[in-house]
C-alpha atoms as a PDB file:
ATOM      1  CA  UNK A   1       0.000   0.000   0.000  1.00  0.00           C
ATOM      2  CA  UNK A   2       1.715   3.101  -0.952  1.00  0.00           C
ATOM      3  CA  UNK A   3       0.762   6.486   0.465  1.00  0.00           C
ATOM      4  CA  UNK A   4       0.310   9.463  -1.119  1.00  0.00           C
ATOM      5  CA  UNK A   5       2.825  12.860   0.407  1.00  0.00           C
ATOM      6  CA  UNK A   6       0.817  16.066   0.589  1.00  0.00           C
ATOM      7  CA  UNK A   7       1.910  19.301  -0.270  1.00  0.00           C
ATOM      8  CA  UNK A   8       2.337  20.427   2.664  1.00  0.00           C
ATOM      9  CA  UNK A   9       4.556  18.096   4.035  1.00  0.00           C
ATOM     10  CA  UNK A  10       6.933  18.619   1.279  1.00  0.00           C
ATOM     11  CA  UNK A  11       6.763  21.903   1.964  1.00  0.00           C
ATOM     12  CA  UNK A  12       7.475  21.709   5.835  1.00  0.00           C
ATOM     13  CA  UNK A  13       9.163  18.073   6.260  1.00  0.00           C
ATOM     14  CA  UNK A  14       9.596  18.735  10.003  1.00  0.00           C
ATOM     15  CA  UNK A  15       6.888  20.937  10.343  1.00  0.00           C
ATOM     16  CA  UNK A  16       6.763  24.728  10.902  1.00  0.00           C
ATOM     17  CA  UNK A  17       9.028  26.821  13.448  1.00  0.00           C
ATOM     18  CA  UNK A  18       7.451  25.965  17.139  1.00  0.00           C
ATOM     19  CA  UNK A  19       9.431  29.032  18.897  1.00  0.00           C
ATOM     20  CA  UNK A  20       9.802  28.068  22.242  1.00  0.00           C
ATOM     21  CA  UNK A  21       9.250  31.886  23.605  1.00  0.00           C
ATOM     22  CA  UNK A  22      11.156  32.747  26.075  1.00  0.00           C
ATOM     23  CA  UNK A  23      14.181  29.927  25.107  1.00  0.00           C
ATOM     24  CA  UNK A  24      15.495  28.068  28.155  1.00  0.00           C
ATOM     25  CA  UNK A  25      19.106  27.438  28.476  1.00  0.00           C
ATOM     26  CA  UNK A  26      18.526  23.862  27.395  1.00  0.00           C
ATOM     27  CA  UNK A  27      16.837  24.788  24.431  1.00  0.00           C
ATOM     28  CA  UNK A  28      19.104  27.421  22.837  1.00  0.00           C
ATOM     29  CA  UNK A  29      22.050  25.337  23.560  1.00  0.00           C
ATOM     30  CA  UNK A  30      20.553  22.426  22.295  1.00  0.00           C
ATOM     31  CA  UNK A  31      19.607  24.856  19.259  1.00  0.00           C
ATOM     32  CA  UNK A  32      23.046  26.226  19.000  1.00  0.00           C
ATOM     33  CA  UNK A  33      24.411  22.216  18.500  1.00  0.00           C
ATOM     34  CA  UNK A  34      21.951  22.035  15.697  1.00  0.00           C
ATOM     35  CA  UNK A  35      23.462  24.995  14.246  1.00  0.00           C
ATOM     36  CA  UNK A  36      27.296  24.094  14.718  1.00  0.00           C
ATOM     37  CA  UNK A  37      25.931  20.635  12.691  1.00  0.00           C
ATOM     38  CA  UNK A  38      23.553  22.175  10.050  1.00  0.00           C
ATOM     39  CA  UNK A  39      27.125  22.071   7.926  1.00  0.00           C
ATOM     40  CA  UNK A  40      28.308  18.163   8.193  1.00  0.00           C
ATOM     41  CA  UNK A  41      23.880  17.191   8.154  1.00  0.00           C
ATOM     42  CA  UNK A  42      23.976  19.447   4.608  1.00  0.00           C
ATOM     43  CA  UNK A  43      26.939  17.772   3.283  1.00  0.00           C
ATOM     44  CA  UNK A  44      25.587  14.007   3.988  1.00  0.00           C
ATOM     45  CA  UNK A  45      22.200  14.850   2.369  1.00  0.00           C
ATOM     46  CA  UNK A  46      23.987  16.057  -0.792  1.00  0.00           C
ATOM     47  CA  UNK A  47      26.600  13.438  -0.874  1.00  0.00           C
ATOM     48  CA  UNK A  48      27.219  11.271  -3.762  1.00  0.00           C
ATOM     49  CA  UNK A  49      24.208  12.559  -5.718  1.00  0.00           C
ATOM     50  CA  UNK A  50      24.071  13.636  -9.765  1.00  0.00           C
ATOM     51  CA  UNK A  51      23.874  16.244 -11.998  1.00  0.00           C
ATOM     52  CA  UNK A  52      20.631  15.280 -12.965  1.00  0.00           C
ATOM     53  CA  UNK A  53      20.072  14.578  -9.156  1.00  0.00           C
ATOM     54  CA  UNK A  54      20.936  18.107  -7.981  1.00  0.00           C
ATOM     55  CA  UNK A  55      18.611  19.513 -10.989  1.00  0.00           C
ATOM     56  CA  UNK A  56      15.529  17.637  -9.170  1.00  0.00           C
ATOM     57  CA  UNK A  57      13.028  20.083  -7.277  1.00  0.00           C
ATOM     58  CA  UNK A  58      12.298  18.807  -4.111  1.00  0.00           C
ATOM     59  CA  UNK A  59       8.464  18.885  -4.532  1.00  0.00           C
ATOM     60  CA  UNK A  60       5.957  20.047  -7.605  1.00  0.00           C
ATOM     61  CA  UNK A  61       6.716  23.384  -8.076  1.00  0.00           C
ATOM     62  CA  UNK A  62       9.544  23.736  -5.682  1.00  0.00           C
ATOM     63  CA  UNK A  63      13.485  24.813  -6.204  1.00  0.00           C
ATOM     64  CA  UNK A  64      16.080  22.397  -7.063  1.00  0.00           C
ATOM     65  CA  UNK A  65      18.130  20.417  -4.843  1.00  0.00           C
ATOM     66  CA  UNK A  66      20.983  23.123  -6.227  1.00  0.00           C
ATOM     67  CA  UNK A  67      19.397  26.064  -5.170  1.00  0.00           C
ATOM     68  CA  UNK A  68      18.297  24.975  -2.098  1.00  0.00           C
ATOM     69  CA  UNK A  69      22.236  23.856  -1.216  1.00  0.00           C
ATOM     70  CA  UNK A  70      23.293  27.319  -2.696  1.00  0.00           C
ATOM     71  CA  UNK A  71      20.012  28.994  -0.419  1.00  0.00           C
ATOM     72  CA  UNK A  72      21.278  27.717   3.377  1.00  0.00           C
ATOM     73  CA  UNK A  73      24.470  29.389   2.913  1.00  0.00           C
ATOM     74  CA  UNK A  74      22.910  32.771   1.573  1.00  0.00           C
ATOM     75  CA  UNK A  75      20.255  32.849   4.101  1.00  0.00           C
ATOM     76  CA  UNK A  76      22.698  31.917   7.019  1.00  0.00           C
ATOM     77  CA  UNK A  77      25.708  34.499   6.161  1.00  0.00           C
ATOM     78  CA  UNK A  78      22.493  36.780   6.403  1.00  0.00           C
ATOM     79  CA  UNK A  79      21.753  35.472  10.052  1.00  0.00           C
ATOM     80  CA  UNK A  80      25.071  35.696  11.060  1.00  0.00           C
ATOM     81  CA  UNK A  81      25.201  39.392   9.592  1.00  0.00           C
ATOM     82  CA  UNK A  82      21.843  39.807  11.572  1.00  0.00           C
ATOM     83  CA  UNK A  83      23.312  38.441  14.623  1.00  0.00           C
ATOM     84  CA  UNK A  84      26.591  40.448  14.451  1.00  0.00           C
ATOM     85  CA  UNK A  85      24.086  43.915  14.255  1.00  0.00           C
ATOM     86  CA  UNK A  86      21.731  42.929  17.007  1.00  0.00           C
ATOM     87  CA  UNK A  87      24.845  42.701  19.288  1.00  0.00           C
ATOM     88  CA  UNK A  88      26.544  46.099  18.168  1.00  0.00           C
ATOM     89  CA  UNK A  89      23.813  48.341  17.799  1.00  0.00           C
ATOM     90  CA  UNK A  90      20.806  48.903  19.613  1.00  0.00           C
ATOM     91  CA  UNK A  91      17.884  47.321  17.718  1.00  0.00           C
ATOM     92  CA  UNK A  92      18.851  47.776  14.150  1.00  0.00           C
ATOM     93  CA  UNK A  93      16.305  47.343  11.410  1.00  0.00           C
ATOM     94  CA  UNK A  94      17.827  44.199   9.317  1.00  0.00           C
ATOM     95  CA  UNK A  95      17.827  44.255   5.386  1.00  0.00           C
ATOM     96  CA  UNK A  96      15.107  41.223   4.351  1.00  0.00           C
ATOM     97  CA  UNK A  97      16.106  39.869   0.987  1.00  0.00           C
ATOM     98  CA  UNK A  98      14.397  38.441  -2.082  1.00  0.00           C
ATOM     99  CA  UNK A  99      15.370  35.101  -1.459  1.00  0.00           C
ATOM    100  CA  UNK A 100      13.298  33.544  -4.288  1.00  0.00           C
ATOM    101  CA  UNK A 101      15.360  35.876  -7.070  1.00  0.00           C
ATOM    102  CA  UNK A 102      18.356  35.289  -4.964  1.00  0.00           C
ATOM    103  CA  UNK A 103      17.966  31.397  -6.079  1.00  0.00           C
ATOM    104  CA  UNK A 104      17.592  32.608  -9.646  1.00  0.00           C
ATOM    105  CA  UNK A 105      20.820  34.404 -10.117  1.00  0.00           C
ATOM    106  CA  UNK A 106      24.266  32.663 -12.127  1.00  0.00           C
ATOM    107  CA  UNK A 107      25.814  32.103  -9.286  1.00  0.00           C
ATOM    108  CA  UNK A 108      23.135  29.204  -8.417  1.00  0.00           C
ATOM    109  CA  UNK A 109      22.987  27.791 -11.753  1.00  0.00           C
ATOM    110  CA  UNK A 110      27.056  27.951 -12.263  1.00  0.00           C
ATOM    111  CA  UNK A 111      28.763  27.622  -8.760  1.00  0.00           C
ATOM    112  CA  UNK A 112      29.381  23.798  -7.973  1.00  0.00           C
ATOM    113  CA  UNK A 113      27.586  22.926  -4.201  1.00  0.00           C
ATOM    114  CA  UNK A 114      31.090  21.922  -2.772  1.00  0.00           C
ATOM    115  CA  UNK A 115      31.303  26.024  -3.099  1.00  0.00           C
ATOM    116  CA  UNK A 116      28.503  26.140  -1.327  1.00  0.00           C
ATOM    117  CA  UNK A 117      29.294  23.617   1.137  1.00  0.00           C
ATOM    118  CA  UNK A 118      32.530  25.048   2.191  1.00  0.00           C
ATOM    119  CA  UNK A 119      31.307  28.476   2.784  1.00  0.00           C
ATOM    120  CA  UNK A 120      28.296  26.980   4.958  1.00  0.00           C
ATOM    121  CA  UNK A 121      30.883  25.440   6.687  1.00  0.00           C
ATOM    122  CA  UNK A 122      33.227  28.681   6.929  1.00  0.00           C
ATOM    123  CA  UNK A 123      30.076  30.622   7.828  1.00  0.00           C
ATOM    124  CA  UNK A 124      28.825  28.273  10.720  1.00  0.00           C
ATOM    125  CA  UNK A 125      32.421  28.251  12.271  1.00  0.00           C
ATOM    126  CA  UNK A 126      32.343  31.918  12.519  1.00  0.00           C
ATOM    127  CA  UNK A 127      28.614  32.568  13.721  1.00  0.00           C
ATOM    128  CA  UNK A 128      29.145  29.310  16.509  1.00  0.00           C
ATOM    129  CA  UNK A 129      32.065  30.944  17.895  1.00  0.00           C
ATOM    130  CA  UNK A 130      29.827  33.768  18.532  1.00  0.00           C
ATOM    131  CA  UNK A 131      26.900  32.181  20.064  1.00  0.00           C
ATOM    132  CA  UNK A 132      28.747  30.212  22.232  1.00  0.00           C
ATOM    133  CA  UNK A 133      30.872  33.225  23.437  1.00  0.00           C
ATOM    134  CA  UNK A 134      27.382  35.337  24.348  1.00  0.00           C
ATOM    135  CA  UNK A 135      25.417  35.962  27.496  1.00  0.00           C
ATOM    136  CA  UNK A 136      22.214  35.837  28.267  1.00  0.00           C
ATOM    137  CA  UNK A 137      21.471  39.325  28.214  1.00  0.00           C
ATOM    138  CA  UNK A 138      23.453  39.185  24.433  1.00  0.00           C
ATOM    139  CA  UNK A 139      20.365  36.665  23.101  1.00  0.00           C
ATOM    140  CA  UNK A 140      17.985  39.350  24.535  1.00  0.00           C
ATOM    141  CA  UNK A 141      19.384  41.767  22.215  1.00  0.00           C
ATOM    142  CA  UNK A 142      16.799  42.405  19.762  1.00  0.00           C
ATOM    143  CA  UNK A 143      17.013  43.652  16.184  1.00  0.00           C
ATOM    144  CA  UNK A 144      13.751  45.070  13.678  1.00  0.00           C
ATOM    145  CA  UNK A 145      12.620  42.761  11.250  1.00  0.00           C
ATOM    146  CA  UNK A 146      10.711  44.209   8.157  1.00  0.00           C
ATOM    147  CA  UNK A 147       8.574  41.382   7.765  1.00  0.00           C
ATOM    148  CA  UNK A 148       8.274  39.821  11.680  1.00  0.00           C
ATOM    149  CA  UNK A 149       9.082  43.027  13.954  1.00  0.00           C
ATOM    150  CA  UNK A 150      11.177  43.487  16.647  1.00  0.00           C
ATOM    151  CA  UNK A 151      12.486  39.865  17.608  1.00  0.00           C
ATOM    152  CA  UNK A 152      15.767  38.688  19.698  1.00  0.00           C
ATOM    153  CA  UNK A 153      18.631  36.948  18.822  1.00  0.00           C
ATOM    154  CA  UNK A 154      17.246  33.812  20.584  1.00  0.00           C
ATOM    155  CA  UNK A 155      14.445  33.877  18.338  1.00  0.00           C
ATOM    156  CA  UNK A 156      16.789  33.875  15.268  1.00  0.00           C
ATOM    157  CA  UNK A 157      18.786  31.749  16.609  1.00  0.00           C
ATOM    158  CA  UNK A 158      15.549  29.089  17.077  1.00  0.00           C
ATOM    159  CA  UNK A 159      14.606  30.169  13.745  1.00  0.00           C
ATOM    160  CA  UNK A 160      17.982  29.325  11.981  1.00  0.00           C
ATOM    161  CA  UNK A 161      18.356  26.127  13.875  1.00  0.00           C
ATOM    162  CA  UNK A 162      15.153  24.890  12.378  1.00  0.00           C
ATOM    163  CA  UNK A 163      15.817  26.627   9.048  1.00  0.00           C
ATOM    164  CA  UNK A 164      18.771  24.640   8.370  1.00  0.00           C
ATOM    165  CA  UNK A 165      17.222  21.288   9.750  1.00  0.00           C
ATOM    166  CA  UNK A 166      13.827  22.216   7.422  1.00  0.00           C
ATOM    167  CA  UNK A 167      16.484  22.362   4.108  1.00  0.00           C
ATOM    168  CA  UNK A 168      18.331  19.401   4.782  1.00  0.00           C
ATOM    169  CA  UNK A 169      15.109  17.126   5.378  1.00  0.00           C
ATOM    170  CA  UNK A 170      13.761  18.983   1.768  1.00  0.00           C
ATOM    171  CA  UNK A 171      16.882  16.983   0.600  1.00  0.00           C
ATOM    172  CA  UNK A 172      16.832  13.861   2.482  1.00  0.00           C
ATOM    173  CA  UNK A 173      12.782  13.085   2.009  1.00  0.00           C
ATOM    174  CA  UNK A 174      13.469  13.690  -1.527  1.00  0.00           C
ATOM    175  CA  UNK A 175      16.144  11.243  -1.699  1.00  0.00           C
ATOM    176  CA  UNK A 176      14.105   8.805   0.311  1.00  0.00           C
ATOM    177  CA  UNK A 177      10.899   8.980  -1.983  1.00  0.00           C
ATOM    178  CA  UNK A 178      12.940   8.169  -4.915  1.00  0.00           C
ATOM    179  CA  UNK A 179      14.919   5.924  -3.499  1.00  0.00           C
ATOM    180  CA  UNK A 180      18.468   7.816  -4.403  1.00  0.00           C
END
């Protein structure tokens, strides 16, 4: 009996962000480790596939395995950036970014994903060392969102812990319905 995978849970594999509001200790360290291993989890779900493989969208209507690798690494030197201003300035309104045209550009169509890869992995040693230096009071910084409002560091950092499990499951569910 086979079963039939809705939209939605292509969509959200793991399900939408669950913000724990206000973050125990537990919790942000715990998302802080997912974080530090968003980098090796990306580079297992992309290892050893194709050309034709990494040209797959990763449901109807979705973007390719390639832009999605190529995507994480945007979106996260953009959280890092984010993080970096929320701790030097006092609540700084953050750039949002087009992240749909972003996955359109050459650079996504032309740059191999080991490029990619490597400067996830570059970016994610630079933004852990952060987190893990910071104080409490640092992930009660807060920084103006655009699109969400004033939010704190802990909620970007819950938000990019999920964001880069919720890209690496796109990968890995797609691999596992098609038997790659």
């Amino acid at each position: 009996m086979s079963t039939t995978v809705t939209l939605p849970e292509l969509s959200y594999p793991i399900g939408k962000l669950a913000y724990p509001a206000p973050m125990t200790k537990q919790q942000r360290a715990a998302a802080i480790d997912i974080i530090e291993e968003v980098p090796v989890r990306m580079r297992d779900a992309l290892r050893g596939l194709s050309p034709q493989q990494l040209e797959t969208p990763y449901r109807p209507g979705g973007w390719t395995v390639r832009q999605v690798a190529h995507h994480v690494p945007d979106s996260h030197m953009n959280a890092l950036i984010r993080t970096k201003l929320a701790l030097t300035e006092d609540e700084p309104t953050i750039k949002p970014y087009d992240e749909k045209r972003w996955a359109e550009l050459a650079d996504v169509r032309l740059t191999p994903v080991e490029t990619s890869l490597a400067l996830l992995e570059a970016v994610h040693e630079r933004w852990n060392h952060v987190l893990r230096a910071m104080s409490d009071s640092d992930f009660a910084r807060t920084f103006r969102h655009p699109e969400h409002g004033v939010q704190t560091v802990d909620w970007l950092v819950a938000l990019y812990a999920w964001h880069g499990l919720h890209h690496v499951a796109h990968i890995t569910s797609l691999r596992e319905r098609n038997g790659w």
